[in-house]
Protein backbone atom coordinates (compact mmCIF):
# COMPACT_ATOMS: atom_id res chain seq x y z
CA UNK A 1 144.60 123.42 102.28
CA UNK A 2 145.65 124.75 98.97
CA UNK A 3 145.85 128.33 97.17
CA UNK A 4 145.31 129.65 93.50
CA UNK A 5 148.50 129.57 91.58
CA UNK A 6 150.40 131.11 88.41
CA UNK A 7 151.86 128.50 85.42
CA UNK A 8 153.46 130.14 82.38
CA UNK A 9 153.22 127.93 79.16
CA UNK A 10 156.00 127.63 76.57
CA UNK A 11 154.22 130.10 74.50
CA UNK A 12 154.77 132.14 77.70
CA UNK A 13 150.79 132.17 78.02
CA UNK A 14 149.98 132.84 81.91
CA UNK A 15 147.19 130.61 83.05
CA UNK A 16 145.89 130.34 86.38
CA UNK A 17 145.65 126.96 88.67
CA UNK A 18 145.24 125.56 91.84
CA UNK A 19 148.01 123.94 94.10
CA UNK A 20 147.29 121.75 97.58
CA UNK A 21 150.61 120.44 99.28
CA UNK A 22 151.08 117.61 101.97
CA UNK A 23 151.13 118.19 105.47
CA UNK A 24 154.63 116.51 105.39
CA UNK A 25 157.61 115.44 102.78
CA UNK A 26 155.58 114.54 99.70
CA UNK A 27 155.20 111.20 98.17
CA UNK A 28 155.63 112.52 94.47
CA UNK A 29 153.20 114.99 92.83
CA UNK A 30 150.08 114.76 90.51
CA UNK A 31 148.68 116.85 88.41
CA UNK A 32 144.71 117.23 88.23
CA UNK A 33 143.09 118.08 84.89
CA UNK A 34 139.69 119.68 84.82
CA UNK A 35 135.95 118.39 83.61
CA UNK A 36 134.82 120.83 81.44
CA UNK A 37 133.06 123.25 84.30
CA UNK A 38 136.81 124.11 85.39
CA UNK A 39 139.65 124.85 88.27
CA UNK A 40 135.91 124.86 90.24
CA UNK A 41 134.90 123.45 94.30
CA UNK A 42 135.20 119.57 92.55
CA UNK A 43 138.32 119.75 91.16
CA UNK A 44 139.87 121.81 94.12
CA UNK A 45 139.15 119.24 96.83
CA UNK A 46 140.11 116.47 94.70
CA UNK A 47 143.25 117.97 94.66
CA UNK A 48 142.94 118.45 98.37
CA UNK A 49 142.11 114.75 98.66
CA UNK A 50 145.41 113.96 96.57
CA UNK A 51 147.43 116.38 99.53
CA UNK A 52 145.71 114.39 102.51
CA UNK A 53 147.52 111.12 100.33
CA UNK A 54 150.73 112.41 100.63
CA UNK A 55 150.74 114.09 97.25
CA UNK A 56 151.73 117.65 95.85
CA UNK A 57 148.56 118.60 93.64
CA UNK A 58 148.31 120.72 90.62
CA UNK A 59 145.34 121.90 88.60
CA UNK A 60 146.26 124.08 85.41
CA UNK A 61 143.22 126.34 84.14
CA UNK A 62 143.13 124.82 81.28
CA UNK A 63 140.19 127.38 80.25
CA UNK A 64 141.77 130.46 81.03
CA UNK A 65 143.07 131.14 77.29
CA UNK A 66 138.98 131.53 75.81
CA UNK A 67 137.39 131.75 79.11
CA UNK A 68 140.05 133.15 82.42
CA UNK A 69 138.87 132.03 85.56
CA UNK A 70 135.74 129.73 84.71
CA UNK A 71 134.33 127.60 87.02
CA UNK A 72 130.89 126.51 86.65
CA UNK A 73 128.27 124.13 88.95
CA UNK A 74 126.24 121.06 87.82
CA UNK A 75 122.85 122.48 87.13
CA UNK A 76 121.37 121.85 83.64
CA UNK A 77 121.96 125.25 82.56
CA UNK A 78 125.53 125.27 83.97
CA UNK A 79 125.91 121.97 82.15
CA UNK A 80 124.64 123.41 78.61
CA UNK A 81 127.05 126.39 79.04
CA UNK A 82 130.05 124.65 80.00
CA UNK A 83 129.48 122.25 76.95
CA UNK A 84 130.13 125.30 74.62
CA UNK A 85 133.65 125.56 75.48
CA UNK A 86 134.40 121.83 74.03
CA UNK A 87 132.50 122.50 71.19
CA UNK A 88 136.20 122.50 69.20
CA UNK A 89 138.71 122.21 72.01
CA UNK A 90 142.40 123.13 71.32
CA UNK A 91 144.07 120.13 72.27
CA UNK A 92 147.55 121.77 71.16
CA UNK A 93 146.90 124.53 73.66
CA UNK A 94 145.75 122.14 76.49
CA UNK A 95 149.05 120.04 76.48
CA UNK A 96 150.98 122.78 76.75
CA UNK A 97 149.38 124.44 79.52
CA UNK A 98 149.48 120.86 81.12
CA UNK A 99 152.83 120.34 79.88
CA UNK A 100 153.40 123.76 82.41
CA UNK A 101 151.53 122.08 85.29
CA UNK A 102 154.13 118.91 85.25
CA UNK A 103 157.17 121.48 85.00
CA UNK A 104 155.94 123.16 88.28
CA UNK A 105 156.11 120.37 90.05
CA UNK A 106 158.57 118.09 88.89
CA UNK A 107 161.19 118.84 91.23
CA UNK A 108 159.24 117.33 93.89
CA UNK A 109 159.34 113.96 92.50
CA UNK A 110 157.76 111.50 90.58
CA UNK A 111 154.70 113.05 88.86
CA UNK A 112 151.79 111.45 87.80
CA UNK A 113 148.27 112.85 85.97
CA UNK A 114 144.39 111.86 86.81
CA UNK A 115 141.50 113.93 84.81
CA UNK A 116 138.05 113.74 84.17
CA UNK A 117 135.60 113.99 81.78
CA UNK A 118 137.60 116.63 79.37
CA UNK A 119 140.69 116.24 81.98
CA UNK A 120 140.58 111.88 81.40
CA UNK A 121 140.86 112.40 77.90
CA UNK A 122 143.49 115.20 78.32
CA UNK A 123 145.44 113.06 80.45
CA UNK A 124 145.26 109.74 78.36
CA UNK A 125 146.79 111.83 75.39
CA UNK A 126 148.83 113.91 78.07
CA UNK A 127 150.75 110.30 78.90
CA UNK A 128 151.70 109.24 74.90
CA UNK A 129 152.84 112.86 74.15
CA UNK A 130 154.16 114.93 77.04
CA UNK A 131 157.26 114.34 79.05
CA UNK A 132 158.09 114.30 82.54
CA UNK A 133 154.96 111.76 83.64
CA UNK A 134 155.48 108.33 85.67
CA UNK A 135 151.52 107.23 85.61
CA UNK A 136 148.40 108.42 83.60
CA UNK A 137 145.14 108.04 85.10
CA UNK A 138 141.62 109.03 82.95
CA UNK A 139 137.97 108.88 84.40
CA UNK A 140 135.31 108.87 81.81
CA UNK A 141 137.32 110.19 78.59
CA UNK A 142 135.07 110.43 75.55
CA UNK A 143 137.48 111.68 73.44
CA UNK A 144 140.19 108.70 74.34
CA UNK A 145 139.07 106.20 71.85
CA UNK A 146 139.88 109.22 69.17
CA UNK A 147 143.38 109.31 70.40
CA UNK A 148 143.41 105.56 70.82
CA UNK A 149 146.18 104.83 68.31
CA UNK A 150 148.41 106.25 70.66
CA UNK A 151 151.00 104.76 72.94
CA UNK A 152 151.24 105.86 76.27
CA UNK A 153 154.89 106.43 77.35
CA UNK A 154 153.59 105.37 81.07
CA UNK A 155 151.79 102.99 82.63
CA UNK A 156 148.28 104.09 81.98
CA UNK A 157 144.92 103.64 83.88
CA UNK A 158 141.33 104.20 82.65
CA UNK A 159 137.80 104.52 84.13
CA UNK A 160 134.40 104.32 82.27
CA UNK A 161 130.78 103.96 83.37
CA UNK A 162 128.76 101.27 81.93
CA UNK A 163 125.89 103.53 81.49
CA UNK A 164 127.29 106.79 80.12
CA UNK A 165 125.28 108.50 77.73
CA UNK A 166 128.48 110.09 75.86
CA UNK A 167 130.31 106.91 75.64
CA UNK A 168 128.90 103.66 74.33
CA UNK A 169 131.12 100.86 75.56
CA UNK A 170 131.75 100.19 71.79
CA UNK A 171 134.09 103.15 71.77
CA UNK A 172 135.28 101.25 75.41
CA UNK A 173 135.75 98.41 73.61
CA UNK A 174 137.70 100.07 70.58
CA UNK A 175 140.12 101.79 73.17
CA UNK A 176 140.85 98.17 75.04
CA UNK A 177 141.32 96.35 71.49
CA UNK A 178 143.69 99.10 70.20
CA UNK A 179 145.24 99.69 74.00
CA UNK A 180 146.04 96.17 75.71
CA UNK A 181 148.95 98.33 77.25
CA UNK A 182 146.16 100.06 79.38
CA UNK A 183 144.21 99.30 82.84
CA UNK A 184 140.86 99.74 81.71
CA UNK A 185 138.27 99.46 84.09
CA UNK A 186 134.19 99.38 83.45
CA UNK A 187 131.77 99.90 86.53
CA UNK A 188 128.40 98.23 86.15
CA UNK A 189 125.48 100.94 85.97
CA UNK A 190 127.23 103.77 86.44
CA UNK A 191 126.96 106.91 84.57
CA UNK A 192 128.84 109.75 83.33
CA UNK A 193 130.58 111.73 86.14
CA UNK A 194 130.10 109.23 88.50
CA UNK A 195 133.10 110.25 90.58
CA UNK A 196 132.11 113.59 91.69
CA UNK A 197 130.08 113.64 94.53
CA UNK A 198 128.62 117.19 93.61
CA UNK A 199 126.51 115.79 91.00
CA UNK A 200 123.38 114.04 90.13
CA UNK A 201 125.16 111.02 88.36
CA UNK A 202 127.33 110.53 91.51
CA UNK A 203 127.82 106.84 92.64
CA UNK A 204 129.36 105.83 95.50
CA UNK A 205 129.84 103.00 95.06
CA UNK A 206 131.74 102.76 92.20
CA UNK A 207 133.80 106.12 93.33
CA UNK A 208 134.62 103.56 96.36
CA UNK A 209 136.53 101.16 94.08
CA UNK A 210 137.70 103.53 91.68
CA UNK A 211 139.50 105.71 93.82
CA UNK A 212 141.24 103.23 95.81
CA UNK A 213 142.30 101.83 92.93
CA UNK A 214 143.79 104.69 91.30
CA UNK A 215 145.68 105.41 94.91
CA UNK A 216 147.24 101.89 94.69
CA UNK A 217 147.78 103.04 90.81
CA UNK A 218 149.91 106.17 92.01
CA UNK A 219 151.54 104.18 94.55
CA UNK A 220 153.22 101.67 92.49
CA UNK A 221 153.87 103.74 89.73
CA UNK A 222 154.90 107.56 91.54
CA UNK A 223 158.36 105.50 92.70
């Protein structure tokens, strides 16, 4: 459904992407930020899913400036090499390149952001610094309550296993004290990465709520 695409950053860096489009006129667009194992099969047919709702979908490579072109599975050792790149990410860097994503598309219409992991963190700070957004969505941020003093500039949705080993539900509870402004959602005994269906922390039936939910999200919002 979709293809690999070009972006060009205000720094004129060139990173790579991928773009899926709607079988007919679109609803609005979104733009898909990465976990940290990249543009990889995941992330590509989420943004597939997002085409099938009606939406234009864009996924920067946010990677591509230490790393072009990585994509990485789910195994342990994929895991534990993929966790190098976050090690000290440049946050500067990653807003602009998905600052570059939201210019690409926002000629289609209302544009709206979802990420995960890395990507819900990118796209909570994404929605109280960059322009051009209508709705912020973040699954399983770790780095949100950080960035929690923050107001989003959108209306602003986040999702958070009650069992993930990276983020107590303190820090869950910091980011809902300092953030009434935000949707903040917590699904009982589920872990880390519980969205994606390619890996071992995969529930369904959470991802059953939680994606509904952030449709209905989009819908009101990408107007």
């Amino acid at each position: 459904m979709g293809q690999d695409i070009r972006l060009t950053a205000s720094d004129n860096f060139q990173l790579g992407g991928y773009r899926a489009d709607p079988a007919g006129n679109p609803k609005g667009a979104v733009v898909v930020i990465q976990e940290i194992f990249g543009v990889n099969h995941h992330i590509r047919s989420v943004c597939d899913r997002l085409a099938s709702e009606g939406y234009v979908a864009i996924a920067p490579s946010i990677f591509d400036r230490t790393s072009p072109n990585f994509q990485s599975g789910y195994t342990p050792d994929e895991i534990a090499e993929a966790r190098k790149f976050v090690a000290s990410p440049d946050w500067a860097a990653m807003l602009r390149d998905t600052q570059a994503a939201i210019d690409a598309v926002k000629g289609v219409g209302p544009v709206g952001i979802i990420g995960f992991c890395l990507g819900g963190s990118v796209a909570f700070v994404a929605a109280t610094r960059l322009s051009g957004l209508k709705a912020a969505i973040g699954y399983y941020g770790g780095a949100v309550v950080r960035f929690a003093d923050g107001t989003p500039k959108v209306p602003t949705q986040l999702h958070f296993g009650e069992k993930d080993a990276g983020i107590p539900l303190t820090d869950v509870e910091t980011v809902k004290a300092k953030r009434p402004d935000v949707e903040v959602f917590i699904y009982p005994g589920a872990q880390h990465g519980f969205h994606c269906d390619e890996r071992a922390s995969y529930d369904k039936a959470s991802a059953d709520i939680a994606w509904p939910r952030s449709m209905e999200f989009f819908a009101k919002h990408l107007t």
